[in-house]
N, C-alpha and C. Protein backbone atom coordinates (compact mmCIF):
# COMPACT_ATOMS: atom_id res chain seq x y z
N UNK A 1 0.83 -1.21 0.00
CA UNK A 1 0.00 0.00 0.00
C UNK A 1 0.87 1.26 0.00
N UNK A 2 1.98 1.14 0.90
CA UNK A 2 3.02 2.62 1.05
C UNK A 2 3.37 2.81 -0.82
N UNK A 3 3.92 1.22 -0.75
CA UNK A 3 4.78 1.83 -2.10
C UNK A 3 3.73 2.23 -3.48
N UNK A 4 2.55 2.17 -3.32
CA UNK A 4 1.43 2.66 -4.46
C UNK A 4 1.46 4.00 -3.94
N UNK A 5 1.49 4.16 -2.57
CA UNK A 5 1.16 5.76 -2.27
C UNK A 5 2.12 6.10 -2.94
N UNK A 6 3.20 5.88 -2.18
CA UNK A 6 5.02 6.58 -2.56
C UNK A 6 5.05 6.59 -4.48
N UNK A 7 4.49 5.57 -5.59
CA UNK A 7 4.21 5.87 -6.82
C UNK A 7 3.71 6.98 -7.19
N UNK A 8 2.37 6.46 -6.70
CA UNK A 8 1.43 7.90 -6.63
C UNK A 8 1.84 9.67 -6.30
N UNK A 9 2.04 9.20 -5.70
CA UNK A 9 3.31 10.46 -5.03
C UNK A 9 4.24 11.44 -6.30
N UNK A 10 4.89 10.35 -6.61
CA UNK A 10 6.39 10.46 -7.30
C UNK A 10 5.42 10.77 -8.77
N UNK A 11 4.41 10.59 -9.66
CA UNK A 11 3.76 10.66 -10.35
C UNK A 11 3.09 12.33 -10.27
N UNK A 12 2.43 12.25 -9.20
CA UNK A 12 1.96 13.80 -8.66
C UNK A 12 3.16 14.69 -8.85
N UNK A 13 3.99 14.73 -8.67
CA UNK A 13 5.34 15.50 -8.63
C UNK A 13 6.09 15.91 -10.16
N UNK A 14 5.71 14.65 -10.76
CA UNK A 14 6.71 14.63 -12.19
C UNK A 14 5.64 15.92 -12.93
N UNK A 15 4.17 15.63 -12.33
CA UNK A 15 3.43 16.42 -13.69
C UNK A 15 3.36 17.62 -13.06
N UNK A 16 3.23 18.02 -11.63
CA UNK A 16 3.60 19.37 -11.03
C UNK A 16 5.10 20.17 -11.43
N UNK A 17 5.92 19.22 -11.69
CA UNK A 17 7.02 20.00 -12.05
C UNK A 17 6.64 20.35 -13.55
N UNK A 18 6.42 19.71 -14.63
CA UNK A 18 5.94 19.39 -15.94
C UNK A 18 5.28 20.59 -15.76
N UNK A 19 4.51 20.78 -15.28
CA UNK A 19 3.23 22.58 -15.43
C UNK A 19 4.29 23.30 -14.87
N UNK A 20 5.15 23.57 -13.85
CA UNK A 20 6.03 24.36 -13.36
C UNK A 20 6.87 24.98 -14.48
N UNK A 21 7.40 23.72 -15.40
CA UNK A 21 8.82 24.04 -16.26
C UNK A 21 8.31 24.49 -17.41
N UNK A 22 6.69 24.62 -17.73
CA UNK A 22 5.94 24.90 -19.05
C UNK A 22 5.89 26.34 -18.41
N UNK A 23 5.17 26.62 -17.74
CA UNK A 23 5.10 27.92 -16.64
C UNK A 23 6.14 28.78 -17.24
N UNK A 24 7.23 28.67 -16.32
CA UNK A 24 8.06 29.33 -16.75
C UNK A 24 8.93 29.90 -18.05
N UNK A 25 9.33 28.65 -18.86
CA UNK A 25 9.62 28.82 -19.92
C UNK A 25 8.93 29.48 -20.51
N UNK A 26 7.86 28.99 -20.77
CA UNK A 26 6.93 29.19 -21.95
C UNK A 26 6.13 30.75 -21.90
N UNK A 27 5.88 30.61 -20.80
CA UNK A 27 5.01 31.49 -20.36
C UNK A 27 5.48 33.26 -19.21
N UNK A 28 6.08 32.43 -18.30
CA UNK A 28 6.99 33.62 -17.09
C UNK A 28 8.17 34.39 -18.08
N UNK A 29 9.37 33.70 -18.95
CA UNK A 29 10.32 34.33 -19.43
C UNK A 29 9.49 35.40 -20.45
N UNK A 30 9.04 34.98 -21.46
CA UNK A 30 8.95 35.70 -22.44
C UNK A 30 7.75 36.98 -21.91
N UNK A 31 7.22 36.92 -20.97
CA UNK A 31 6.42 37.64 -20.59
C UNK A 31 7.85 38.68 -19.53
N UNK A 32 8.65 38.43 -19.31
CA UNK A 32 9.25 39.00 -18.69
C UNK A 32 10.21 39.97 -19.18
N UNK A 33 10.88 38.94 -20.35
CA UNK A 33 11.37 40.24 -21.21
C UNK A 33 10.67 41.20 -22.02
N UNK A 34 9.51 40.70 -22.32
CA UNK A 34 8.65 41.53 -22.45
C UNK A 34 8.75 42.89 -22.23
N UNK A 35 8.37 42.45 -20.77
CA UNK A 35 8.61 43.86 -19.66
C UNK A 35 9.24 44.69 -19.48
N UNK A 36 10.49 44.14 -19.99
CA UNK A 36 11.87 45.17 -20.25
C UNK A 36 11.52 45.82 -21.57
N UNK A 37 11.23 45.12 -22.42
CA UNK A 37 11.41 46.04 -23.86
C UNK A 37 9.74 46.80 -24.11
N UNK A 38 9.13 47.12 -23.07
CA UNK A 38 7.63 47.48 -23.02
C UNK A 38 6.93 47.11 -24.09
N UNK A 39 6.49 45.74 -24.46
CA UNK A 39 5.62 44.87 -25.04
C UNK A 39 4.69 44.58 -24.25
N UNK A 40 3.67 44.89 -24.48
CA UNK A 40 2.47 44.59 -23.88
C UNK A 40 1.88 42.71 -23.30
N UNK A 41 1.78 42.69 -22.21
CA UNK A 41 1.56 41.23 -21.55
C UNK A 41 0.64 40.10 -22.35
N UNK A 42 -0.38 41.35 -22.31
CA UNK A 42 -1.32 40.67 -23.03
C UNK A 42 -1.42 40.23 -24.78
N UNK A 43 -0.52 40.73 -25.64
CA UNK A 43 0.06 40.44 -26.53
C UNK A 43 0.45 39.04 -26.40
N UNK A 44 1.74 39.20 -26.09
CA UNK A 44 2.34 37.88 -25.84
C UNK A 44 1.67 37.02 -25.36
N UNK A 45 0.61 37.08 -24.45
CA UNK A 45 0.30 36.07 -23.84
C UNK A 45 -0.90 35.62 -24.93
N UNK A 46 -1.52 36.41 -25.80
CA UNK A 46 -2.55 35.78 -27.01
C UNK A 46 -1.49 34.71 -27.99
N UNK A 47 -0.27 35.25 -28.32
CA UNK A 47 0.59 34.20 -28.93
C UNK A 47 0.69 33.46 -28.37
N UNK A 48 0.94 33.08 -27.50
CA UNK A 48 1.77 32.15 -26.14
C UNK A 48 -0.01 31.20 -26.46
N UNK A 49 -1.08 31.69 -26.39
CA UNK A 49 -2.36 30.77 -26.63
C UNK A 49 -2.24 30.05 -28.21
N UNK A 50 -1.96 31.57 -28.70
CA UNK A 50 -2.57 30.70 -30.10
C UNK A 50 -1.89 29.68 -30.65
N UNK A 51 -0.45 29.93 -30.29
CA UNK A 51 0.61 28.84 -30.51
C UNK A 51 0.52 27.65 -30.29
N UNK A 52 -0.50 27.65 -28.84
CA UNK A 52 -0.76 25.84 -28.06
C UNK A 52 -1.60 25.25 -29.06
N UNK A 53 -2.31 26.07 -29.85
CA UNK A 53 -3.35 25.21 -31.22
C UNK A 53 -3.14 25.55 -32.43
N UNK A 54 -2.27 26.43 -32.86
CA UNK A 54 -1.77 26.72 -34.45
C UNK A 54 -0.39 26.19 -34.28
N UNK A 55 0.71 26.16 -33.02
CA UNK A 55 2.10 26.07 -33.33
C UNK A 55 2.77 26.60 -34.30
N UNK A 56 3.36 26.05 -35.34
CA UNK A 56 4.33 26.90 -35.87
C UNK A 56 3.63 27.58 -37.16
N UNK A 57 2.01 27.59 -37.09
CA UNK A 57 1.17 28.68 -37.97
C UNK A 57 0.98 29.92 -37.03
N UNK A 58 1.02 29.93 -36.14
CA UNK A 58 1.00 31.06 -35.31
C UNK A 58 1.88 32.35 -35.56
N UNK A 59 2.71 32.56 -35.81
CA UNK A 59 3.69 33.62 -36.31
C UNK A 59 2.86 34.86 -37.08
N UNK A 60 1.87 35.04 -38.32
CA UNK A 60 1.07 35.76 -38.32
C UNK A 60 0.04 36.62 -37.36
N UNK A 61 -0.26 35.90 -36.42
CA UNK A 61 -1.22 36.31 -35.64
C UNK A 61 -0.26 37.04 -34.63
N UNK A 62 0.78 37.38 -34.48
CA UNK A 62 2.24 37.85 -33.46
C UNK A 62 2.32 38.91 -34.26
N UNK A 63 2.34 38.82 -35.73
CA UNK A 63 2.41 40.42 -36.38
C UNK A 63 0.97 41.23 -36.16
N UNK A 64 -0.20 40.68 -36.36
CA UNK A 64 -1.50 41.14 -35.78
C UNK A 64 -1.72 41.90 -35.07
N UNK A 65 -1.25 41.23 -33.88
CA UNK A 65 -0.74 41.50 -32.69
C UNK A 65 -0.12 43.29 -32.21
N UNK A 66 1.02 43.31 -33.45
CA UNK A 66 1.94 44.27 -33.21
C UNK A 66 3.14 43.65 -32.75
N UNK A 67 3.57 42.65 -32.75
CA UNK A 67 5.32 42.47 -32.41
C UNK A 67 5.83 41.90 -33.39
N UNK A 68 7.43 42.50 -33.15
CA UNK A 68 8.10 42.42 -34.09
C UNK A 68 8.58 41.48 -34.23
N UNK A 69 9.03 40.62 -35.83
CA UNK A 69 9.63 38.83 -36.18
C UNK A 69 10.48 38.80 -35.05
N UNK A 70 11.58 39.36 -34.61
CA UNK A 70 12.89 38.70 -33.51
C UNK A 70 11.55 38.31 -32.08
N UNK A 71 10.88 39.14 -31.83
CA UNK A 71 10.29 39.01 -30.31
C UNK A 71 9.12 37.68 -31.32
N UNK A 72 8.96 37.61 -31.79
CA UNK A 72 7.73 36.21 -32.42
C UNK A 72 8.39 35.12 -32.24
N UNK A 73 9.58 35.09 -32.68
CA UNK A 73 10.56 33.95 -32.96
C UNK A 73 11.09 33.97 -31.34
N UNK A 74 11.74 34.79 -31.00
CA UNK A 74 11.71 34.67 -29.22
C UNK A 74 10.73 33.88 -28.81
N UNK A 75 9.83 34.10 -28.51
CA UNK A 75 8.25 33.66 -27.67
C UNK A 75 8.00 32.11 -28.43
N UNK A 76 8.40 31.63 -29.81
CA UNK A 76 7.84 31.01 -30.42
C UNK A 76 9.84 29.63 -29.84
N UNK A 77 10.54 30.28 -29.55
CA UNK A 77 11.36 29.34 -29.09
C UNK A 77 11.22 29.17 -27.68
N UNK A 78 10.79 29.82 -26.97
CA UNK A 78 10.62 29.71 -25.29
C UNK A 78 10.06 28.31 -25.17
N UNK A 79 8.29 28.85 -26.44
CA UNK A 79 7.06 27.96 -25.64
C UNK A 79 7.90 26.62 -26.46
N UNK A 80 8.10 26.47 -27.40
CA UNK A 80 9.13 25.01 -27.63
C UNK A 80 9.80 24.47 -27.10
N UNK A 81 10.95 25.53 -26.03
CA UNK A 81 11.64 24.59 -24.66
C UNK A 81 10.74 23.82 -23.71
N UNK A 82 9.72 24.94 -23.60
CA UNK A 82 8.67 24.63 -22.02
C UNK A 82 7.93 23.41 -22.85
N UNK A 83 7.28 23.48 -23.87
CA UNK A 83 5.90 22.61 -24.20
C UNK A 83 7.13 20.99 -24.33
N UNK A 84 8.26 21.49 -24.59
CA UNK A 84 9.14 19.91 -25.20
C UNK A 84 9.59 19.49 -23.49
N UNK A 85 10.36 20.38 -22.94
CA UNK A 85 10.18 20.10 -21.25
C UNK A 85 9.28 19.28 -20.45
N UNK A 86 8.14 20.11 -20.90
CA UNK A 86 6.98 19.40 -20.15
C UNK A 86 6.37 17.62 -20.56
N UNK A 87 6.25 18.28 -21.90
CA UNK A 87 6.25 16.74 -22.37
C UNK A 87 6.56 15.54 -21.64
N UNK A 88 8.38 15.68 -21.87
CA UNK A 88 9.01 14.29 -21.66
C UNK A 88 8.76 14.49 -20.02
N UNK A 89 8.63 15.18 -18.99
CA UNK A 89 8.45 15.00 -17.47
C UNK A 89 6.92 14.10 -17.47
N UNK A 90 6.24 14.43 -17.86
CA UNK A 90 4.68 13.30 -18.42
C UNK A 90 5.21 12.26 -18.71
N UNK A 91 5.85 11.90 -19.59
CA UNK A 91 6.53 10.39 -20.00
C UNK A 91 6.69 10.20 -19.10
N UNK A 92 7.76 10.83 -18.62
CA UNK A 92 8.30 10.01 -17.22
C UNK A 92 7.31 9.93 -16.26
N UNK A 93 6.42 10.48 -16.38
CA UNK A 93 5.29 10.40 -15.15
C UNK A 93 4.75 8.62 -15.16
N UNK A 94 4.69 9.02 -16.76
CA UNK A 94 3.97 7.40 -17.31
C UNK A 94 4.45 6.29 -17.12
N UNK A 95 5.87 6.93 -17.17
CA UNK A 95 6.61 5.52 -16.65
C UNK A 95 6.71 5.09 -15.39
N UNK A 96 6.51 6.29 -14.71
CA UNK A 96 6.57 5.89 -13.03
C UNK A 96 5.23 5.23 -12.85
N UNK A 97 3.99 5.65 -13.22
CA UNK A 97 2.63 4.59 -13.11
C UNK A 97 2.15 3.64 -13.55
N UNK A 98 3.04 3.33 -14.89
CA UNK A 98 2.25 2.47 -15.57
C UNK A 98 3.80 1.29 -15.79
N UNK A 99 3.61 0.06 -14.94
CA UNK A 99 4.35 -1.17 -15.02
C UNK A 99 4.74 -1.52 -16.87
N UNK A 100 3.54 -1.34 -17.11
CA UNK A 100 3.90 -1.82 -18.58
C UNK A 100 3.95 -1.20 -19.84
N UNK A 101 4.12 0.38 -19.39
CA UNK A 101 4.66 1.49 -20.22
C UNK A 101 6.32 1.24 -20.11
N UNK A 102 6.41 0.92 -18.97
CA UNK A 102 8.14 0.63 -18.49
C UNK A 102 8.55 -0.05 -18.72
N UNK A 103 7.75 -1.15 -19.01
CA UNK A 103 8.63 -2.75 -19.77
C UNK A 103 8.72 -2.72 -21.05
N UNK A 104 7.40 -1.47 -21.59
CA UNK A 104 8.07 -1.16 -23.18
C UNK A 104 8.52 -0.12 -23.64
N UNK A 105 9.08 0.38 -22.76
CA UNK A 105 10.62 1.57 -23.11
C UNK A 105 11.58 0.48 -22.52
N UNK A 106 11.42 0.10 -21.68
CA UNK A 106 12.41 -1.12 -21.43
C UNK A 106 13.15 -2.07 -23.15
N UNK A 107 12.25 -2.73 -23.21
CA UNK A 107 12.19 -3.55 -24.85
C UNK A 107 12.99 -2.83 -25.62
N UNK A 108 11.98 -1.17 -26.19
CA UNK A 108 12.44 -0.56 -26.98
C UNK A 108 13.93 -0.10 -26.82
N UNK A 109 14.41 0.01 -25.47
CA UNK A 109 16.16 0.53 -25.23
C UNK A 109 17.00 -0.56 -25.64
N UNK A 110 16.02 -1.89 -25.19
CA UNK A 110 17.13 -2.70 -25.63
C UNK A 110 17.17 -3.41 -27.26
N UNK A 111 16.21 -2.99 -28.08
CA UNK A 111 16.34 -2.89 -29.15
C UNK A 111 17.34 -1.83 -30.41
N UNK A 112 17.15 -0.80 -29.52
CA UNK A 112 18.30 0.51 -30.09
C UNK A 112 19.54 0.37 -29.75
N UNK A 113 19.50 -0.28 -28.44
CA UNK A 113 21.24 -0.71 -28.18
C UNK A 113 21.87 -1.18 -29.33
N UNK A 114 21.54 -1.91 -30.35
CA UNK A 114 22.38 -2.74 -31.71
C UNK A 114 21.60 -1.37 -32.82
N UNK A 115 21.88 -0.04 -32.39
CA UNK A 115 21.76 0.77 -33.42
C UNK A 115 22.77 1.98 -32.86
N UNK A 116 23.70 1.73 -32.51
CA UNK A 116 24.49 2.97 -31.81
C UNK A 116 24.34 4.48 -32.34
N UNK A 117 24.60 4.18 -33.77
CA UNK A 117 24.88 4.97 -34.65
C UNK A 117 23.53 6.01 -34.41
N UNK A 118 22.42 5.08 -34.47
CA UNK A 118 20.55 6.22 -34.54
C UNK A 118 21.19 6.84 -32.89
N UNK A 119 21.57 6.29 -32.18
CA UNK A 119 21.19 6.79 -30.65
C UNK A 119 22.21 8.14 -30.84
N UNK A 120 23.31 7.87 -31.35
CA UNK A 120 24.26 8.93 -31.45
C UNK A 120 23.77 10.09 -32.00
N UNK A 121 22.90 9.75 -33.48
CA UNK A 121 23.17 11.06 -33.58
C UNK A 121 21.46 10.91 -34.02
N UNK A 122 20.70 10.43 -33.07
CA UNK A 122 19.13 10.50 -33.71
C UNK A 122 18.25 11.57 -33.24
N UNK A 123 18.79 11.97 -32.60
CA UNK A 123 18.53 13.09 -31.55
C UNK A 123 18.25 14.42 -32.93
N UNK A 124 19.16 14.30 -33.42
CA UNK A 124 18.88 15.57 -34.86
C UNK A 124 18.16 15.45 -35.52
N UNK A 125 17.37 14.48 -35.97
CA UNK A 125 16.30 14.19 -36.55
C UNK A 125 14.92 14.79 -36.13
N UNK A 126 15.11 15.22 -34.90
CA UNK A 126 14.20 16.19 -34.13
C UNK A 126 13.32 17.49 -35.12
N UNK A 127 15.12 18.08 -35.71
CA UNK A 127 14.55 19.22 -36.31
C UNK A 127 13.64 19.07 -37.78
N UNK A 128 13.75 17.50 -38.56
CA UNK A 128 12.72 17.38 -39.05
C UNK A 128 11.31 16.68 -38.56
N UNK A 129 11.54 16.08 -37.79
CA UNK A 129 10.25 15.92 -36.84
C UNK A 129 9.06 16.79 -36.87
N UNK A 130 10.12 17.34 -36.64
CA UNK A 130 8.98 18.44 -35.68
C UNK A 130 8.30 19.23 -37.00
N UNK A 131 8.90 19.17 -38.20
CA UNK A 131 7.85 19.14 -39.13
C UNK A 131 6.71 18.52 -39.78
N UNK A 132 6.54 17.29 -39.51
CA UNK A 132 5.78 16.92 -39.95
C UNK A 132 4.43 16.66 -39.30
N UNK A 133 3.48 17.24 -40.40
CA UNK A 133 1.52 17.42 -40.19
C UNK A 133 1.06 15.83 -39.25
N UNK A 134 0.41 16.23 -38.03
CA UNK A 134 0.21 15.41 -37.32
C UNK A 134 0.90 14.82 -36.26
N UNK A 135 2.37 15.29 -36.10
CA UNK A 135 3.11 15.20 -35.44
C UNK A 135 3.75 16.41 -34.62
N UNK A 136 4.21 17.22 -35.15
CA UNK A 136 4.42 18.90 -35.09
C UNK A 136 5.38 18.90 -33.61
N UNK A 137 5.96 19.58 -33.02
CA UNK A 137 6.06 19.85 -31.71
C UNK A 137 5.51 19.00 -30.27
N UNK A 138 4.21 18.36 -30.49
CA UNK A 138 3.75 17.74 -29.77
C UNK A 138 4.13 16.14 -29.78
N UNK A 139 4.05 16.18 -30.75
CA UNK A 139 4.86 14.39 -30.90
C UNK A 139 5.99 14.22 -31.09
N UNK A 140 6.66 15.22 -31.76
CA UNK A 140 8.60 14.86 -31.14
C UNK A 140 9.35 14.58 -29.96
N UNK A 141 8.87 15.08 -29.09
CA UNK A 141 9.47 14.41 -27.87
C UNK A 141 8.80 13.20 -27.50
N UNK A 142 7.75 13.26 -27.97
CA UNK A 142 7.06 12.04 -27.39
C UNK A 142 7.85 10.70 -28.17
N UNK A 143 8.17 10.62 -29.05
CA UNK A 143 9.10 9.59 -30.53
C UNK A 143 10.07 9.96 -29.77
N UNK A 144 10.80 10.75 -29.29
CA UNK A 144 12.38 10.91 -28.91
C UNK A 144 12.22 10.57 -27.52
N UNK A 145 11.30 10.42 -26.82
CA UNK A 145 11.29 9.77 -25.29
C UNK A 145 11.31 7.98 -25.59
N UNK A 146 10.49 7.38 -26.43
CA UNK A 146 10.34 6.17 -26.53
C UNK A 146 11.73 5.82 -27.09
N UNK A 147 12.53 6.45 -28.14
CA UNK A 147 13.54 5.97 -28.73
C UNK A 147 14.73 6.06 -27.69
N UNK A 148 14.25 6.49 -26.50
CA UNK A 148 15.74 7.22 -25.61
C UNK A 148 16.33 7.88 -25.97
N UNK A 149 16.74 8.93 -26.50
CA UNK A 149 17.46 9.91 -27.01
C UNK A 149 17.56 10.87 -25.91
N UNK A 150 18.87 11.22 -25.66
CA UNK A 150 19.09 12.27 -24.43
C UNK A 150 18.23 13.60 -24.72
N UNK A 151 18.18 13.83 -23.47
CA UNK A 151 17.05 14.87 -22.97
C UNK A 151 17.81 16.23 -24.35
N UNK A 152 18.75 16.68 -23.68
CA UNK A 152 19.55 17.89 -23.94
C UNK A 152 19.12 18.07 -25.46
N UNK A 153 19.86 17.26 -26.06
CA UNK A 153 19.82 17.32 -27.79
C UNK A 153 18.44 17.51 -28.31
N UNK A 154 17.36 16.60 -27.59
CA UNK A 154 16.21 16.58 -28.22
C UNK A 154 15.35 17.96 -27.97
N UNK A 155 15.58 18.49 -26.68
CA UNK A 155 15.24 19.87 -26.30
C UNK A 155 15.77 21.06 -27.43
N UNK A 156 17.20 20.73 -27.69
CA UNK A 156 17.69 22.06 -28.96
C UNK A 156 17.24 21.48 -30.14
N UNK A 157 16.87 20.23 -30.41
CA UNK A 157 17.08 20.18 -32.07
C UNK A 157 15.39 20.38 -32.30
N UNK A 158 14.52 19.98 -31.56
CA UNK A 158 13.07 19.96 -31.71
C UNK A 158 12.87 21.41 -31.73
N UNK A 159 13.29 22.26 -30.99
CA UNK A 159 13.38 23.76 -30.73
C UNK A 159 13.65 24.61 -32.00
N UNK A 160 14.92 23.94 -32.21
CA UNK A 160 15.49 24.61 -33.88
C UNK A 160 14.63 24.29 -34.86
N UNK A 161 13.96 22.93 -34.95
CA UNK A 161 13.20 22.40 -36.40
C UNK A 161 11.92 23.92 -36.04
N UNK A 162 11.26 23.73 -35.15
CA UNK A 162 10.07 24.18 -34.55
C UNK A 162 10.30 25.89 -34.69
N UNK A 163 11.60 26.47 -34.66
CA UNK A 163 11.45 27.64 -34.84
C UNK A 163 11.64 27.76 -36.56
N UNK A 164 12.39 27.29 -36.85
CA UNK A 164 13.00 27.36 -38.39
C UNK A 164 11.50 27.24 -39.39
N UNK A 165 10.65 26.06 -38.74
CA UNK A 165 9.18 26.11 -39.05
C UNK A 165 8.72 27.44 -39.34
N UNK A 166 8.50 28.25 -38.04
CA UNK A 166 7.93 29.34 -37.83
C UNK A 166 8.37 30.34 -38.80
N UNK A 167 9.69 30.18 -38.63
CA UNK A 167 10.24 31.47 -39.37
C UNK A 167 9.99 31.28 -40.63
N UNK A 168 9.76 30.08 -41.73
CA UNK A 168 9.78 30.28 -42.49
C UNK A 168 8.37 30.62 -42.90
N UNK A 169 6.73 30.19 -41.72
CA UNK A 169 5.44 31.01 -42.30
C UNK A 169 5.78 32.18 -41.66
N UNK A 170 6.76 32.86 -40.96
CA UNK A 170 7.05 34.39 -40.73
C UNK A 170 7.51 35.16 -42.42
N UNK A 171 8.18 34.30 -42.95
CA UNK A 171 8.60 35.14 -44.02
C UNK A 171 7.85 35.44 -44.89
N UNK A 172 6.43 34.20 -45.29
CA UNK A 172 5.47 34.54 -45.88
C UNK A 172 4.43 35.57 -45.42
N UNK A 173 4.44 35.47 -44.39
CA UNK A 173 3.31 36.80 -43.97
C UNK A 173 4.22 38.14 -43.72
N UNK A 174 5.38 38.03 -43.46
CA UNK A 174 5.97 39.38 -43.52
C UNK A 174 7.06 40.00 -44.13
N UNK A 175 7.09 39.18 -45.22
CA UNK A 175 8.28 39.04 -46.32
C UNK A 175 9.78 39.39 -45.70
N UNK A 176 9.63 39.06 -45.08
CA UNK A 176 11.38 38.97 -44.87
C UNK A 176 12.29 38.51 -46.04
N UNK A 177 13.51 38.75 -46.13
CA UNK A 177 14.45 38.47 -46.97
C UNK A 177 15.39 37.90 -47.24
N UNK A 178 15.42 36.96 -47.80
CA UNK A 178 15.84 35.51 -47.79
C UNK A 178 17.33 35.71 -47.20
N UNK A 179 17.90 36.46 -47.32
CA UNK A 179 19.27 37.12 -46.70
C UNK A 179 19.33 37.44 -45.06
N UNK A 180 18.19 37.84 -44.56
CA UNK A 180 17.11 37.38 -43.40
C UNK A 180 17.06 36.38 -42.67
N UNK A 181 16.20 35.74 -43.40
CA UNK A 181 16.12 34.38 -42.92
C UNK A 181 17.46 33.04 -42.95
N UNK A 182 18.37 33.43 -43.80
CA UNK A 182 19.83 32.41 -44.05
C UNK A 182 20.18 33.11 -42.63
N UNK A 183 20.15 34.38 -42.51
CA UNK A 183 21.53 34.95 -41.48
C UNK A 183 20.51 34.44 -40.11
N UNK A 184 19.48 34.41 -39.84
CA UNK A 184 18.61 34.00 -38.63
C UNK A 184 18.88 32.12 -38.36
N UNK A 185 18.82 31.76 -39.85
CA UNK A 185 18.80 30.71 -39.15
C UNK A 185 20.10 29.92 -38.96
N UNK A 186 21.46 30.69 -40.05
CA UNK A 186 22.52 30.41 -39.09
C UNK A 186 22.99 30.88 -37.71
N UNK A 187 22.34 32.03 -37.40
CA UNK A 187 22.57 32.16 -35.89
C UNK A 187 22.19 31.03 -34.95
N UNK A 188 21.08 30.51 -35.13
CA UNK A 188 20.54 29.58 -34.42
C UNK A 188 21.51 28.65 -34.28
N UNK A 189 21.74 27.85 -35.44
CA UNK A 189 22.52 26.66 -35.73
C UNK A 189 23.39 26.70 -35.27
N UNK A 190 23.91 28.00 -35.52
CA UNK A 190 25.13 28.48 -34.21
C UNK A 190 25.53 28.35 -32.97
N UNK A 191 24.41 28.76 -32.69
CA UNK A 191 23.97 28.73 -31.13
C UNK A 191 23.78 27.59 -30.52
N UNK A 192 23.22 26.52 -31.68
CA UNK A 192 23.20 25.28 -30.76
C UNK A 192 24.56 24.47 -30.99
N UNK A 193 25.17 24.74 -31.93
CA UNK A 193 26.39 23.84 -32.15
C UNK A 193 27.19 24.23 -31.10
N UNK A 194 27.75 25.73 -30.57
CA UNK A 194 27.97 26.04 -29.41
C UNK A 194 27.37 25.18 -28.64
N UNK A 195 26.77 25.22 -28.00
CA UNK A 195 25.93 24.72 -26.76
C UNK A 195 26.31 23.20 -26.48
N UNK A 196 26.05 22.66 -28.00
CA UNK A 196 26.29 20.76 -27.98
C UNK A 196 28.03 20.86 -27.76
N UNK A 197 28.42 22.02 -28.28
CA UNK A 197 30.48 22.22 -28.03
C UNK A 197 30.42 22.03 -26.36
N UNK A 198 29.98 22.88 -25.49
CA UNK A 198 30.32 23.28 -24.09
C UNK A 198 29.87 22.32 -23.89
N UNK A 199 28.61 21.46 -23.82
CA UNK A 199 28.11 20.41 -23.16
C UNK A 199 29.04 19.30 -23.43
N UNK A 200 29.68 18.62 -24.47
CA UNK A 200 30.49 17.76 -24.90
C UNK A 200 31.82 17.84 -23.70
N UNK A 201 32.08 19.33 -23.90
CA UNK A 201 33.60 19.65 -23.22
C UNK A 201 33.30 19.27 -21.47
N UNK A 202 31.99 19.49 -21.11
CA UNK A 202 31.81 19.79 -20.12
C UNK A 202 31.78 18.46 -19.85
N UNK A 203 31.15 17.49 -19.94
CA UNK A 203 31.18 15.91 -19.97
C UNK A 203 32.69 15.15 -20.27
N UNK A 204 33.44 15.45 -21.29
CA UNK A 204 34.93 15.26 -20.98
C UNK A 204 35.71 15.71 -19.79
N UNK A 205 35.74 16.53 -19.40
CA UNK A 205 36.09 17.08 -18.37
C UNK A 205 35.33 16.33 -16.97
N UNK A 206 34.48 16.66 -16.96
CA UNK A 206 33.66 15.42 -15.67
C UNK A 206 34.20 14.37 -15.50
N UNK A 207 34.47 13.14 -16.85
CA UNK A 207 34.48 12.23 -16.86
C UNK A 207 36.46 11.78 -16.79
N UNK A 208 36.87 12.62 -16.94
CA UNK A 208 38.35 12.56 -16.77
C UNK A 208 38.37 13.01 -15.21
């Protein structure tokens, strides 16, 4: 009986943190810088909605709005950390309740073990994921939780597909210029290849 409570428990917790880490990301940051650059709350926070049911069609309705492509694409990468965050903490919820959700991520790990190569680098596959109709943002982590794919990678690359999405129905509704959009979305790419650099170094270093 304890240890169903103590499940129960540990279940209650995963999806309280899960609304916590959507919270914030998604919702507390971008509303915060906001604040600094005097953008109106309630703005952002109609994107921050419309996004949970258009996703990466949402970007028009941000010019509507009145804000400008960098703050759209901001807000439109936040709620992608938080909504991909939250996600996989639910998985894990699932796995903590359900015996035989766990015996088949169990199976499935030990099926990918004789695929090194997908585990290594499957994690990038994210950023087309997350394109495709019916799947979008909402089902990439969910495919990258079952396949095991580390948290980290799947958080930037689902993020990158999911903004790169956006930006490109940003360019149609607000013509941006293809000179624009190359230099935006090598910043990104940038940014995460950095990031996967320090994290790599940072794990060598640990591990020595």
């Amino acid at each position: 009986m304890s240890s169903q409570s103590g499940g129960f428990l540990a279940v209650i917790r995963k999806l309280s943190w899960a609304i916590v880490l959507f919270i914030v990301f998604a919702v507390a940051l971008p509303v915060a810088v906001g604040a600094i650059y005097g953008v109106p709350a309630s703005s952002i926070l109609s994107l921050i909605l419309s996004t949970t049911v258009l996703q990466a069609a949402a970007p028009p309705l941000g010019l509507a709005l009145g804000l400008n492509p960098p703050g759209i694409l901001f807000i439109m990468a936040t709620f992608a950390i938080g909504m991909v965050v939250a996600i996989l903490e639910v998985c894990d919820s699932l796995a903590l309740s359900s015996d035989r959700v766990k015996r088949w991520i169990d199976n499935i790990g030990k099926k990918m073990e004789k695929y090194p190569a997908i585990q290594k680098y499957g994690a990038v596959s994210c950023i087309a994921i997350a394109w495709v109709p019916g799947i979008g943002l909402y089902g990439t982590p969910i495919i990258a939780w079952i396949l095991g794919w580390k948290r980290i990678p799947v958080i930037m690359f689902t993020t990158l597909g999911f903004v790169i999405a956006s930006l490109f129905v940003l360019f149609f509704a607000s013509r941006l210029s293809i000179e624009e959009i190359i230099l935006i979305v090598a910043i990104v790419i940038i940014a995460v290849i950095i990031l996967l650099a320090v994290r790599k170094y940072g794990k060598r270093k640990k591990d020595s």
